[in-house]
PDB file of N, CA and C in Angstrom:
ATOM      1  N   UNK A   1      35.610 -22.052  67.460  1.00  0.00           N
ATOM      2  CA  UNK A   1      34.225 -21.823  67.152  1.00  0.00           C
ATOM      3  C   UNK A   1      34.079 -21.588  65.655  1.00  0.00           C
ATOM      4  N   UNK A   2      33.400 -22.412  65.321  1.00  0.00           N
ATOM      5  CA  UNK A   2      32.976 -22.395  63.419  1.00  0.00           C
ATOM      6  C   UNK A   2      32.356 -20.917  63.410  1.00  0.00           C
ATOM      7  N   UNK A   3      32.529 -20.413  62.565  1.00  0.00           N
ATOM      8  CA  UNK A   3      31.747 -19.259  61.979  1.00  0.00           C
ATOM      9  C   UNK A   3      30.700 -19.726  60.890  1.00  0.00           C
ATOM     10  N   UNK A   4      29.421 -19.029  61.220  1.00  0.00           N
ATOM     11  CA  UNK A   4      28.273 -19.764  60.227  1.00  0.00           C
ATOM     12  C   UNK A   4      28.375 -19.022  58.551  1.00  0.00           C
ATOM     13  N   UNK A   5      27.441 -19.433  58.282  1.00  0.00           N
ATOM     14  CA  UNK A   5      27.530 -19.351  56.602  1.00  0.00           C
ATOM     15  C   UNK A   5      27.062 -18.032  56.639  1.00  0.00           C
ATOM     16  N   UNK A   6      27.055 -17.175  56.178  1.00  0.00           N
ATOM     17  CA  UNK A   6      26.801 -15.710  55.441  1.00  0.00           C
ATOM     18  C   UNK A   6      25.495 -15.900  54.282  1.00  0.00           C
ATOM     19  N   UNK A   7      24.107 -15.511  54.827  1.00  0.00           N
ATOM     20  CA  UNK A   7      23.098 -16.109  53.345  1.00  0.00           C
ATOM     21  C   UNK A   7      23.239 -14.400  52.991  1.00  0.00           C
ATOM     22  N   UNK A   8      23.627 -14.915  51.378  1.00  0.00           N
ATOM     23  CA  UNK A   8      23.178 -13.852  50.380  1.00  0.00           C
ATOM     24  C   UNK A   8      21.704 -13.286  50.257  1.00  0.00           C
ATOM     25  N   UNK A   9      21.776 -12.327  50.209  1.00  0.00           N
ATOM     26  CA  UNK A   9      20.321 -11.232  50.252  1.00  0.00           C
ATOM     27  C   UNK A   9      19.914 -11.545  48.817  1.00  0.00           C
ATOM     28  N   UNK A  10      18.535 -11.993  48.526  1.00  0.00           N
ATOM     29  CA  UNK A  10      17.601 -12.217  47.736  1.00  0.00           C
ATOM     30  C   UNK A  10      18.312 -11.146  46.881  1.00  0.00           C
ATOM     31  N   UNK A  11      17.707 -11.100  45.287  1.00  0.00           N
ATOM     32  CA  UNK A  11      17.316 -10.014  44.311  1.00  0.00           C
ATOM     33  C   UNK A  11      16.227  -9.067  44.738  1.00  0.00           C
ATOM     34  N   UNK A  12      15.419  -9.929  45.576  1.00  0.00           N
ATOM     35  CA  UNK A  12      13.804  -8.706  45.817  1.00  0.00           C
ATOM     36  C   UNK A  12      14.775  -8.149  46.733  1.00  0.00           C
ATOM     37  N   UNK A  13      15.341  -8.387  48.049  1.00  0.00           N
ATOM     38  CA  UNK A  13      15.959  -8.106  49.032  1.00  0.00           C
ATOM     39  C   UNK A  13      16.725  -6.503  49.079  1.00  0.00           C
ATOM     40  N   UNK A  14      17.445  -7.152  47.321  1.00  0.00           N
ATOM     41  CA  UNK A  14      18.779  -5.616  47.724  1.00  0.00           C
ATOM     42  C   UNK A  14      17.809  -4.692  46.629  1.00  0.00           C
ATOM     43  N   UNK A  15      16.697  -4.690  45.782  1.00  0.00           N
ATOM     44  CA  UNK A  15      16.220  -3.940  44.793  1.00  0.00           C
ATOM     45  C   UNK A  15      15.023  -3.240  45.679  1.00  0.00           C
ATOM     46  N   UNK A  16      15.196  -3.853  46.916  1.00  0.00           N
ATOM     47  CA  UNK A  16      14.179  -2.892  48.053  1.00  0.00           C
ATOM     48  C   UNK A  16      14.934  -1.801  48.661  1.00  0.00           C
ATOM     49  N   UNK A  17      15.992  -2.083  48.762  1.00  0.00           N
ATOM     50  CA  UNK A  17      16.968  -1.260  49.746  1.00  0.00           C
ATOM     51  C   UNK A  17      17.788  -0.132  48.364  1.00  0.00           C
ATOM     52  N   UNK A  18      16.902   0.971  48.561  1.00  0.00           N
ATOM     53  CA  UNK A  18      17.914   2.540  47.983  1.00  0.00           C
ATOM     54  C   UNK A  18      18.975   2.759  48.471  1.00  0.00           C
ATOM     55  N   UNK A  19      19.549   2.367  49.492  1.00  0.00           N
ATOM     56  CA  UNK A  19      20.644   2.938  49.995  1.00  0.00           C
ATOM     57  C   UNK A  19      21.769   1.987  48.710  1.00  0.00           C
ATOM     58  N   UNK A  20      21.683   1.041  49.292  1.00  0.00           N
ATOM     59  CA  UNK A  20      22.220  -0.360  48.233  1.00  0.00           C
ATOM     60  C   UNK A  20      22.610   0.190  46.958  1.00  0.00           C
ATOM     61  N   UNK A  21      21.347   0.554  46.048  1.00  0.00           N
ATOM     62  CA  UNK A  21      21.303   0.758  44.619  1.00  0.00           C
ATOM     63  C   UNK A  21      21.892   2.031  44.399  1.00  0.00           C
ATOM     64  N   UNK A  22      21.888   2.956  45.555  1.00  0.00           N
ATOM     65  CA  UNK A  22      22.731   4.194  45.149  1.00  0.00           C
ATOM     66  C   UNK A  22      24.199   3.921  45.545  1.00  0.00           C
ATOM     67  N   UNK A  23      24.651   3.019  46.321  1.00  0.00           N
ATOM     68  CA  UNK A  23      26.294   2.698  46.324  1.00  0.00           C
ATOM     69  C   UNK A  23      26.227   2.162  44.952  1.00  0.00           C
ATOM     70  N   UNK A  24      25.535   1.502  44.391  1.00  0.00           N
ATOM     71  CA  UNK A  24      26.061   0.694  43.196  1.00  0.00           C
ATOM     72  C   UNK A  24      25.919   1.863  41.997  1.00  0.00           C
ATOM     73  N   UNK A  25      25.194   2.877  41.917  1.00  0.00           N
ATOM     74  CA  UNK A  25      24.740   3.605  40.787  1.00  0.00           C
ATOM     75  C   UNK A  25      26.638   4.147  41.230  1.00  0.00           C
ATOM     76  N   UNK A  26      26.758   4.657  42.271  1.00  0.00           N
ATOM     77  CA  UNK A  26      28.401   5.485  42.637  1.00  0.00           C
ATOM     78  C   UNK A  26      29.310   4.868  42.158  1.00  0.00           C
ATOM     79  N   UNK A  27      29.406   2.888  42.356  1.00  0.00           N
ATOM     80  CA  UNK A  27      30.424   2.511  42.103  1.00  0.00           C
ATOM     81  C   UNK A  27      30.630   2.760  40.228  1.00  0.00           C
ATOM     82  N   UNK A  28      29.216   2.344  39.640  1.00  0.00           N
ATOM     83  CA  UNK A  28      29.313   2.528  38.734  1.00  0.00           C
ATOM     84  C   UNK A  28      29.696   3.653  37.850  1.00  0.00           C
ATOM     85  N   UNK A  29      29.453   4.855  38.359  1.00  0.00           N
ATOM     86  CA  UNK A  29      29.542   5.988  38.125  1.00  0.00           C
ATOM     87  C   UNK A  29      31.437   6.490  38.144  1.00  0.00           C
ATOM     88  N   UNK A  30      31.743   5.332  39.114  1.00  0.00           N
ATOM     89  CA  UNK A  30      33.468   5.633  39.380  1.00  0.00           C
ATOM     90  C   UNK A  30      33.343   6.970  40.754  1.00  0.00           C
ATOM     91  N   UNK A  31      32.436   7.337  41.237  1.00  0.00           N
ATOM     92  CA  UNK A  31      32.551   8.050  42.644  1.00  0.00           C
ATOM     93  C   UNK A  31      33.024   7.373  43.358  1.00  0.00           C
ATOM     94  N   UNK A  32      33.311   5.807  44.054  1.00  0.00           N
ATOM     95  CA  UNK A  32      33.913   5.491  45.097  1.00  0.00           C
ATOM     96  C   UNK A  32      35.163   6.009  44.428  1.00  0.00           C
ATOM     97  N   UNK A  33      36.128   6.554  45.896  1.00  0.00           N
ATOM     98  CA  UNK A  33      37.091   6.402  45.602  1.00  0.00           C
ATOM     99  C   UNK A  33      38.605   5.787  46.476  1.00  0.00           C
ATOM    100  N   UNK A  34      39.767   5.484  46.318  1.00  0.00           N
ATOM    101  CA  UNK A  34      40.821   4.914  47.313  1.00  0.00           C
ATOM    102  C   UNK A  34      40.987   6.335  48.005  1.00  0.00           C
ATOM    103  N   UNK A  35      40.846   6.183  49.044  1.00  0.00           N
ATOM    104  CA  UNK A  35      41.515   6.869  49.812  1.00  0.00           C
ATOM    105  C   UNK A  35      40.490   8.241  49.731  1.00  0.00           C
ATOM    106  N   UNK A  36      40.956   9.117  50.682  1.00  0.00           N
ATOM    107  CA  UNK A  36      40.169  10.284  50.667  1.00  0.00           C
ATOM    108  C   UNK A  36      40.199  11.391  49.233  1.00  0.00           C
ATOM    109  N   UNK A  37      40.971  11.518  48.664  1.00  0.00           N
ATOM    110  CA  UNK A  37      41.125  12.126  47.653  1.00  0.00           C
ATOM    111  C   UNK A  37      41.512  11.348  45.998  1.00  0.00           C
ATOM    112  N   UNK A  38      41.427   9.884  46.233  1.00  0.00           N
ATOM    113  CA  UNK A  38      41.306   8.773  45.802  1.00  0.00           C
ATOM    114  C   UNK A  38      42.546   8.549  44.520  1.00  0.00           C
ATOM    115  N   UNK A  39      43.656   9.086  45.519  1.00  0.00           N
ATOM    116  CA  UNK A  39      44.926   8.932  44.590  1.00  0.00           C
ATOM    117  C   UNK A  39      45.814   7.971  45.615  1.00  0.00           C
ATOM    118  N   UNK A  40      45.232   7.111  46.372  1.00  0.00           N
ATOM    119  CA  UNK A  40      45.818   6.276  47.614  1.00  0.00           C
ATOM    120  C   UNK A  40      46.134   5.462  46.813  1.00  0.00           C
ATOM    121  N   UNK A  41      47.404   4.483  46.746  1.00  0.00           N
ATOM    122  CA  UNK A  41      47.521   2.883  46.497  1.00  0.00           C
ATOM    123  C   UNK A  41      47.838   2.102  47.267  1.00  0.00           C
ATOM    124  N   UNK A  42      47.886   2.555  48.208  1.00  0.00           N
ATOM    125  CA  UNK A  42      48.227   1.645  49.347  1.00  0.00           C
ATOM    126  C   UNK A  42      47.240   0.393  49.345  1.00  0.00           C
ATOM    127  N   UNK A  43      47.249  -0.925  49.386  1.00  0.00           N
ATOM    128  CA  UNK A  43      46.683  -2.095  49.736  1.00  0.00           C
ATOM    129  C   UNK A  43      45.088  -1.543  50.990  1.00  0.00           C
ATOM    130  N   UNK A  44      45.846  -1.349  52.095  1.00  0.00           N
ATOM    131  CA  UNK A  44      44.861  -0.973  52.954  1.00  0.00           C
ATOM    132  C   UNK A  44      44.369   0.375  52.794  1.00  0.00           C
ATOM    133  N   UNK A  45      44.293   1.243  51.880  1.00  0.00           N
ATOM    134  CA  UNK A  45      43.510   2.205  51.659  1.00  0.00           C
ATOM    135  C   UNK A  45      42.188   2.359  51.768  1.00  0.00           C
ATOM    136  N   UNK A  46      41.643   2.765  52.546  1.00  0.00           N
ATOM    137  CA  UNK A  46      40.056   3.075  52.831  1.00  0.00           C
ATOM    138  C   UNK A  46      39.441   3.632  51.253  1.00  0.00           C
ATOM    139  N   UNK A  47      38.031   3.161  51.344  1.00  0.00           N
ATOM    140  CA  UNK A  47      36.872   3.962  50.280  1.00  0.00           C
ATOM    141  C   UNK A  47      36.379   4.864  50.594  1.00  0.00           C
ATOM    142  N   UNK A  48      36.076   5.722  49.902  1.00  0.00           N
ATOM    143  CA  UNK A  48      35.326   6.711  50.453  1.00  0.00           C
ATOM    144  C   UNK A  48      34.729   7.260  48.765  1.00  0.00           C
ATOM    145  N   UNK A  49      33.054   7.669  50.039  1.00  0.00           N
ATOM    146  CA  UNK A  49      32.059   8.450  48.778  1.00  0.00           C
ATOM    147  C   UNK A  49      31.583   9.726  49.303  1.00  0.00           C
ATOM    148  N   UNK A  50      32.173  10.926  48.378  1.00  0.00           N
ATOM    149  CA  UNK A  50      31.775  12.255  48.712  1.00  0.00           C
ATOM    150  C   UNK A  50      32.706  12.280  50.146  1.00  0.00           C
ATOM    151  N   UNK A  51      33.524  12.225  50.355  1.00  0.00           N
ATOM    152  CA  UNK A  51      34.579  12.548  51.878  1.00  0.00           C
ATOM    153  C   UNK A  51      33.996  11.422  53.332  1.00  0.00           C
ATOM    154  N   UNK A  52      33.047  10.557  53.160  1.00  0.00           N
ATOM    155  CA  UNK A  52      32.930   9.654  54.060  1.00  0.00           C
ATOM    156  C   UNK A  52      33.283   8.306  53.782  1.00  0.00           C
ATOM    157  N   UNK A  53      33.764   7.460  54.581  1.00  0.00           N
ATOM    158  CA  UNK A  53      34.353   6.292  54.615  1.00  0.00           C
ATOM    159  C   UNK A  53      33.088   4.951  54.727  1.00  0.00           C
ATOM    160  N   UNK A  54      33.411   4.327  53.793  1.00  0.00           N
ATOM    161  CA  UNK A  54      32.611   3.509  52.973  1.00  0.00           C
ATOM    162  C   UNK A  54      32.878   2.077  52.689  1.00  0.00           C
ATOM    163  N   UNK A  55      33.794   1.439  53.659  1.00  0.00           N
ATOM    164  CA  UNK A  55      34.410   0.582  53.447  1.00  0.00           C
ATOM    165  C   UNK A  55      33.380  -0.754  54.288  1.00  0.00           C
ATOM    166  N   UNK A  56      32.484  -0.545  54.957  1.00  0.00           N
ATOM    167  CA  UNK A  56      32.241  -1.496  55.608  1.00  0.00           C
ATOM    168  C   UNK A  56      30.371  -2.165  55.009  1.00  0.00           C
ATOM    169  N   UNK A  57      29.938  -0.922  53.778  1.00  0.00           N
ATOM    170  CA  UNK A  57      28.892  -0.689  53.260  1.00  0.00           C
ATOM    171  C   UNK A  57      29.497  -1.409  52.159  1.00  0.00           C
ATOM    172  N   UNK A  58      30.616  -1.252  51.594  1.00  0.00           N
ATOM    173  CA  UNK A  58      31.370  -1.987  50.362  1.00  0.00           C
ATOM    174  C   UNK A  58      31.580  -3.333  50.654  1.00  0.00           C
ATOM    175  N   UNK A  59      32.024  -3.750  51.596  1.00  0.00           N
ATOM    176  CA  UNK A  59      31.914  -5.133  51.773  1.00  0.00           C
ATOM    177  C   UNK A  59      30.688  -6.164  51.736  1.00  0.00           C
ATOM    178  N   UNK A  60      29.810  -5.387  52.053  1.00  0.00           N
ATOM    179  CA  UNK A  60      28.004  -5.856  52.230  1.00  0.00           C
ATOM    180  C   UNK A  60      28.215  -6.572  51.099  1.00  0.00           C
ATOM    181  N   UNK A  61      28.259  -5.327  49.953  1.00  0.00           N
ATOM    182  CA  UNK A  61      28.006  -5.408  48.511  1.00  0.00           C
ATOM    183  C   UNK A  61      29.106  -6.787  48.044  1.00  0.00           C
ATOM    184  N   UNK A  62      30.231  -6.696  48.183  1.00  0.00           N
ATOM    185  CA  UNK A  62      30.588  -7.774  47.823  1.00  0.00           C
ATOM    186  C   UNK A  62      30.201  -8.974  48.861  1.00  0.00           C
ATOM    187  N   UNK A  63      30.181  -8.818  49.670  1.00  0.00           N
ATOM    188  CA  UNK A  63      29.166 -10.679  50.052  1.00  0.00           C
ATOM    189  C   UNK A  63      28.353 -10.636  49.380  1.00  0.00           C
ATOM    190  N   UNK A  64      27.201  -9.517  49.089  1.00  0.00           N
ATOM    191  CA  UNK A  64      25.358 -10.338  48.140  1.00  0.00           C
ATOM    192  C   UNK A  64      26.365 -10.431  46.468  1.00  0.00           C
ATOM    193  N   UNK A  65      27.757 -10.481  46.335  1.00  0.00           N
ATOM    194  CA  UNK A  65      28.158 -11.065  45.182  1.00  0.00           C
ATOM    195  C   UNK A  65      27.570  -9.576  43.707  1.00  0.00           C
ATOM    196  N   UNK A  66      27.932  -8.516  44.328  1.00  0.00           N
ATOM    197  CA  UNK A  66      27.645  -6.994  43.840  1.00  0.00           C
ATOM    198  C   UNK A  66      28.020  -5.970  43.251  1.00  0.00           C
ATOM    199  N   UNK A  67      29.464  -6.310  43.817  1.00  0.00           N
ATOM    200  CA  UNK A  67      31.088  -5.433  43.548  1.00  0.00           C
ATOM    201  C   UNK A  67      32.158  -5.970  43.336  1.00  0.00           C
ATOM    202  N   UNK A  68      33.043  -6.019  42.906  1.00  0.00           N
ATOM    203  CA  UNK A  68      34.522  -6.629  42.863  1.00  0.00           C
ATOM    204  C   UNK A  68      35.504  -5.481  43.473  1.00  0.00           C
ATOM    205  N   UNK A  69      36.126  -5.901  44.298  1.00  0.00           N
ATOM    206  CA  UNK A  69      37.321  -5.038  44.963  1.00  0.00           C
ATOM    207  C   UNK A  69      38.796  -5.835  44.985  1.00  0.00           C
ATOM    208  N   UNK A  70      39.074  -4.644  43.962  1.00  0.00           N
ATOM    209  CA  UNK A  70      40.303  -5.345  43.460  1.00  0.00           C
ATOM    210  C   UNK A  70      41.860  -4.837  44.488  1.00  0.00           C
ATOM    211  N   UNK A  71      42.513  -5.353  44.259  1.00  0.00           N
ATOM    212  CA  UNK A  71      43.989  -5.034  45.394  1.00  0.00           C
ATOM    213  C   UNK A  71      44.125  -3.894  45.930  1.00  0.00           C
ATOM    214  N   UNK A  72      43.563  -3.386  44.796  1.00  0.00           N
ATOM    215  CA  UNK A  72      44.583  -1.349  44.447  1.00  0.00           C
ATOM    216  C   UNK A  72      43.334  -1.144  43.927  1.00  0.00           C
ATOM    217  N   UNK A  73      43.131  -0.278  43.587  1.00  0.00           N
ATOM    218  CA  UNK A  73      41.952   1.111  42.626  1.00  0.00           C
ATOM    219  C   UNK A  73      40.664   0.603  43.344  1.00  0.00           C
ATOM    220  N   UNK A  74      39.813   1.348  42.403  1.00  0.00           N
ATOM    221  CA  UNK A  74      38.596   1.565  42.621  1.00  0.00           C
ATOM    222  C   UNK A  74      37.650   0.417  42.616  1.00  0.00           C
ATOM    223  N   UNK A  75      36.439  -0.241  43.468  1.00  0.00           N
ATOM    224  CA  UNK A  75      35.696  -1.065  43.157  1.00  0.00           C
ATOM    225  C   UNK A  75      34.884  -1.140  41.863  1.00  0.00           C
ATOM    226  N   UNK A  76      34.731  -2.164  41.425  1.00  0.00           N
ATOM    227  CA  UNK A  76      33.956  -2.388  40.206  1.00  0.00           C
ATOM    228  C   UNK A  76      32.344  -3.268  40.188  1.00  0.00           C
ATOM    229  N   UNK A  77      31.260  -3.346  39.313  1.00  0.00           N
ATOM    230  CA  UNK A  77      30.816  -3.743  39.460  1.00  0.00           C
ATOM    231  C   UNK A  77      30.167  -5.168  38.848  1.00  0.00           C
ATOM    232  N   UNK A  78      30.000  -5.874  39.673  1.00  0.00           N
ATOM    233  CA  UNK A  78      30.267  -7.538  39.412  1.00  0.00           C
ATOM    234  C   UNK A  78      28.694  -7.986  38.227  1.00  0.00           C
ATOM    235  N   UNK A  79      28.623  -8.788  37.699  1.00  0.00           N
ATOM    236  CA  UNK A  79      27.573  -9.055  36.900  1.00  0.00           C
ATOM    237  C   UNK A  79      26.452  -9.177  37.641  1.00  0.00           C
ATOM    238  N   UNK A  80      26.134  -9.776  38.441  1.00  0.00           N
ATOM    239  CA  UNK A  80      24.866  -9.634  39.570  1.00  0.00           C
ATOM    240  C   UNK A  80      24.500  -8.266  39.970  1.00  0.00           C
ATOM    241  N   UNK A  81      25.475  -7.064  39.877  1.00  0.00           N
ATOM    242  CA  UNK A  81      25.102  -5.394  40.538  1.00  0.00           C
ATOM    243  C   UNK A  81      25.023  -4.875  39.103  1.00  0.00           C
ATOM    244  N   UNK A  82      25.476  -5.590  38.250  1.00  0.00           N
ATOM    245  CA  UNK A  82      24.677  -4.781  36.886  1.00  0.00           C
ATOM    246  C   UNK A  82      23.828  -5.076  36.299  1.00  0.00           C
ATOM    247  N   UNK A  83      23.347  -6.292  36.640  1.00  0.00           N
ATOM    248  CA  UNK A  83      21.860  -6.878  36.307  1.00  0.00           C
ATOM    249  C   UNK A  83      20.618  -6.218  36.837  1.00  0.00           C
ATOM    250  N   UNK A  84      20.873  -5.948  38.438  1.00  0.00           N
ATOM    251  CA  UNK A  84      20.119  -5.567  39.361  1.00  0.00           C
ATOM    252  C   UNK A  84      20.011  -3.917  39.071  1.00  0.00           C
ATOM    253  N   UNK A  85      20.855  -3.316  38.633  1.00  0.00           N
ATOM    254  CA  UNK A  85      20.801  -1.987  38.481  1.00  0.00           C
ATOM    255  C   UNK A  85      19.810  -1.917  37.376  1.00  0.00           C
ATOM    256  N   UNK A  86      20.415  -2.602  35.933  1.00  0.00           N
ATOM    257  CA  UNK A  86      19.557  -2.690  34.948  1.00  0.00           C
ATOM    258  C   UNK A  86      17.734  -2.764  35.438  1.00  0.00           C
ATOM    259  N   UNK A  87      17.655  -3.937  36.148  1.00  0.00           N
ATOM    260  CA  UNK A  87      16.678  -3.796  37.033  1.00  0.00           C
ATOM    261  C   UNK A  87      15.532  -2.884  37.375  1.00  0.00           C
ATOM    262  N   UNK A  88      16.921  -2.123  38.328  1.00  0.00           N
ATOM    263  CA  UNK A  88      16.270  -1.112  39.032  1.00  0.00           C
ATOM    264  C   UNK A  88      15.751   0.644  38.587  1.00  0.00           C
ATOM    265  N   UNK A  89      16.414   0.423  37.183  1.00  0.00           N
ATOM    266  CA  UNK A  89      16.360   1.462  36.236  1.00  0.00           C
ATOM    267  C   UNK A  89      14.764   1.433  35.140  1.00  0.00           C
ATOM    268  N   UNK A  90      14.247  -0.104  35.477  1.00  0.00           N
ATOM    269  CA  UNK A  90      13.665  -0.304  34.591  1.00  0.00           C
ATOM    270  C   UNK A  90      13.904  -0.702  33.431  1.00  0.00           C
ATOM    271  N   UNK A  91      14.692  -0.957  33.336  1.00  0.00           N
ATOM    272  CA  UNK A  91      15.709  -1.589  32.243  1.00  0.00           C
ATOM    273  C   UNK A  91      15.257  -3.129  31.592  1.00  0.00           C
ATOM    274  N   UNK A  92      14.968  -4.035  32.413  1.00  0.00           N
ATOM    275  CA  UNK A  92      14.222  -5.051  32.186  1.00  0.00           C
ATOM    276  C   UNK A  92      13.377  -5.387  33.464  1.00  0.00           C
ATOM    277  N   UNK A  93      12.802  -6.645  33.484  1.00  0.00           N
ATOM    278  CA  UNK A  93      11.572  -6.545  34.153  1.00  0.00           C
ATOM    279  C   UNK A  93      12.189  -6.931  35.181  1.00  0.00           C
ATOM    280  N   UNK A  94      11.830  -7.044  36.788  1.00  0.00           N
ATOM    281  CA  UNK A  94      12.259  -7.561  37.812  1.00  0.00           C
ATOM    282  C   UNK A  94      11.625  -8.913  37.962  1.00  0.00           C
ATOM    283  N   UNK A  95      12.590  -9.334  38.758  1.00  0.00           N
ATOM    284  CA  UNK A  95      12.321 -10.791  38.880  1.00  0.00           C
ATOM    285  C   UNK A  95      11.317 -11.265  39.617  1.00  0.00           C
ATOM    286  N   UNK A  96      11.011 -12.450  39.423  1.00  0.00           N
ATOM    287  CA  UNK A  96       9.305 -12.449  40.110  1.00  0.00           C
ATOM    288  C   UNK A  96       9.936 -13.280  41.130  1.00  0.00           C
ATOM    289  N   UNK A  97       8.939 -12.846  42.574  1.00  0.00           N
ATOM    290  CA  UNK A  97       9.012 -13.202  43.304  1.00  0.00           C
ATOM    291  C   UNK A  97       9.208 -14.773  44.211  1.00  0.00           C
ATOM    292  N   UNK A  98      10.316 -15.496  44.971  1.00  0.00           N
ATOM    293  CA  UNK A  98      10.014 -16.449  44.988  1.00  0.00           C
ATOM    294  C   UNK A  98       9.300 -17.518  46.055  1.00  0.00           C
TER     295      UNK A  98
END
């Protein structure tokens, strides 16, 4: 059985959703962290923000193309989640609707 395509969430899409923009303000901030006390290197090390596990909210973010999650350490944030933050800060204007 084919698995279907995954559509990326609009710009209006994720700059509606707070939950979204506050994982990204965290990643940015360096609050996610590996592991519970975020000194894990293990490959399969869980995320976690503030002592809850965050790994399946992190993935979102990297499908709408948001975050980079690299082997080992901490997620980073990809040029599309720093545009959108900029964004969402008021920073520049939001994008007009399409």
């Amino acid at each position: 059985m084919a698995r279907r395509p995954v559509r990326i969430r609009t710009d209006l899409e994720i700059l509606a959703r707070s939950d979204d923009l506050e994982l990204l303000r965290a990643v940015q901030k360096g609050r996610v962290l590996r592991g519970p006390t975020g000194d894990d290197t293990a490959i399969m090390a869980g995320h976690y923000l503030d002592g809850d596990s965050i790994r399946l909210q992190l993935r979102w973010l990297v499908r709408d193309e948001l975050i980079v999650m690299p082997i080992s350490g901490p997620p980073s944030l990809a040029p599309r989640g720093r545009r959108l933050l900029t964004v969402a800060n008021g920073e520049i204007a939001a994008p007009a609707p399409d």
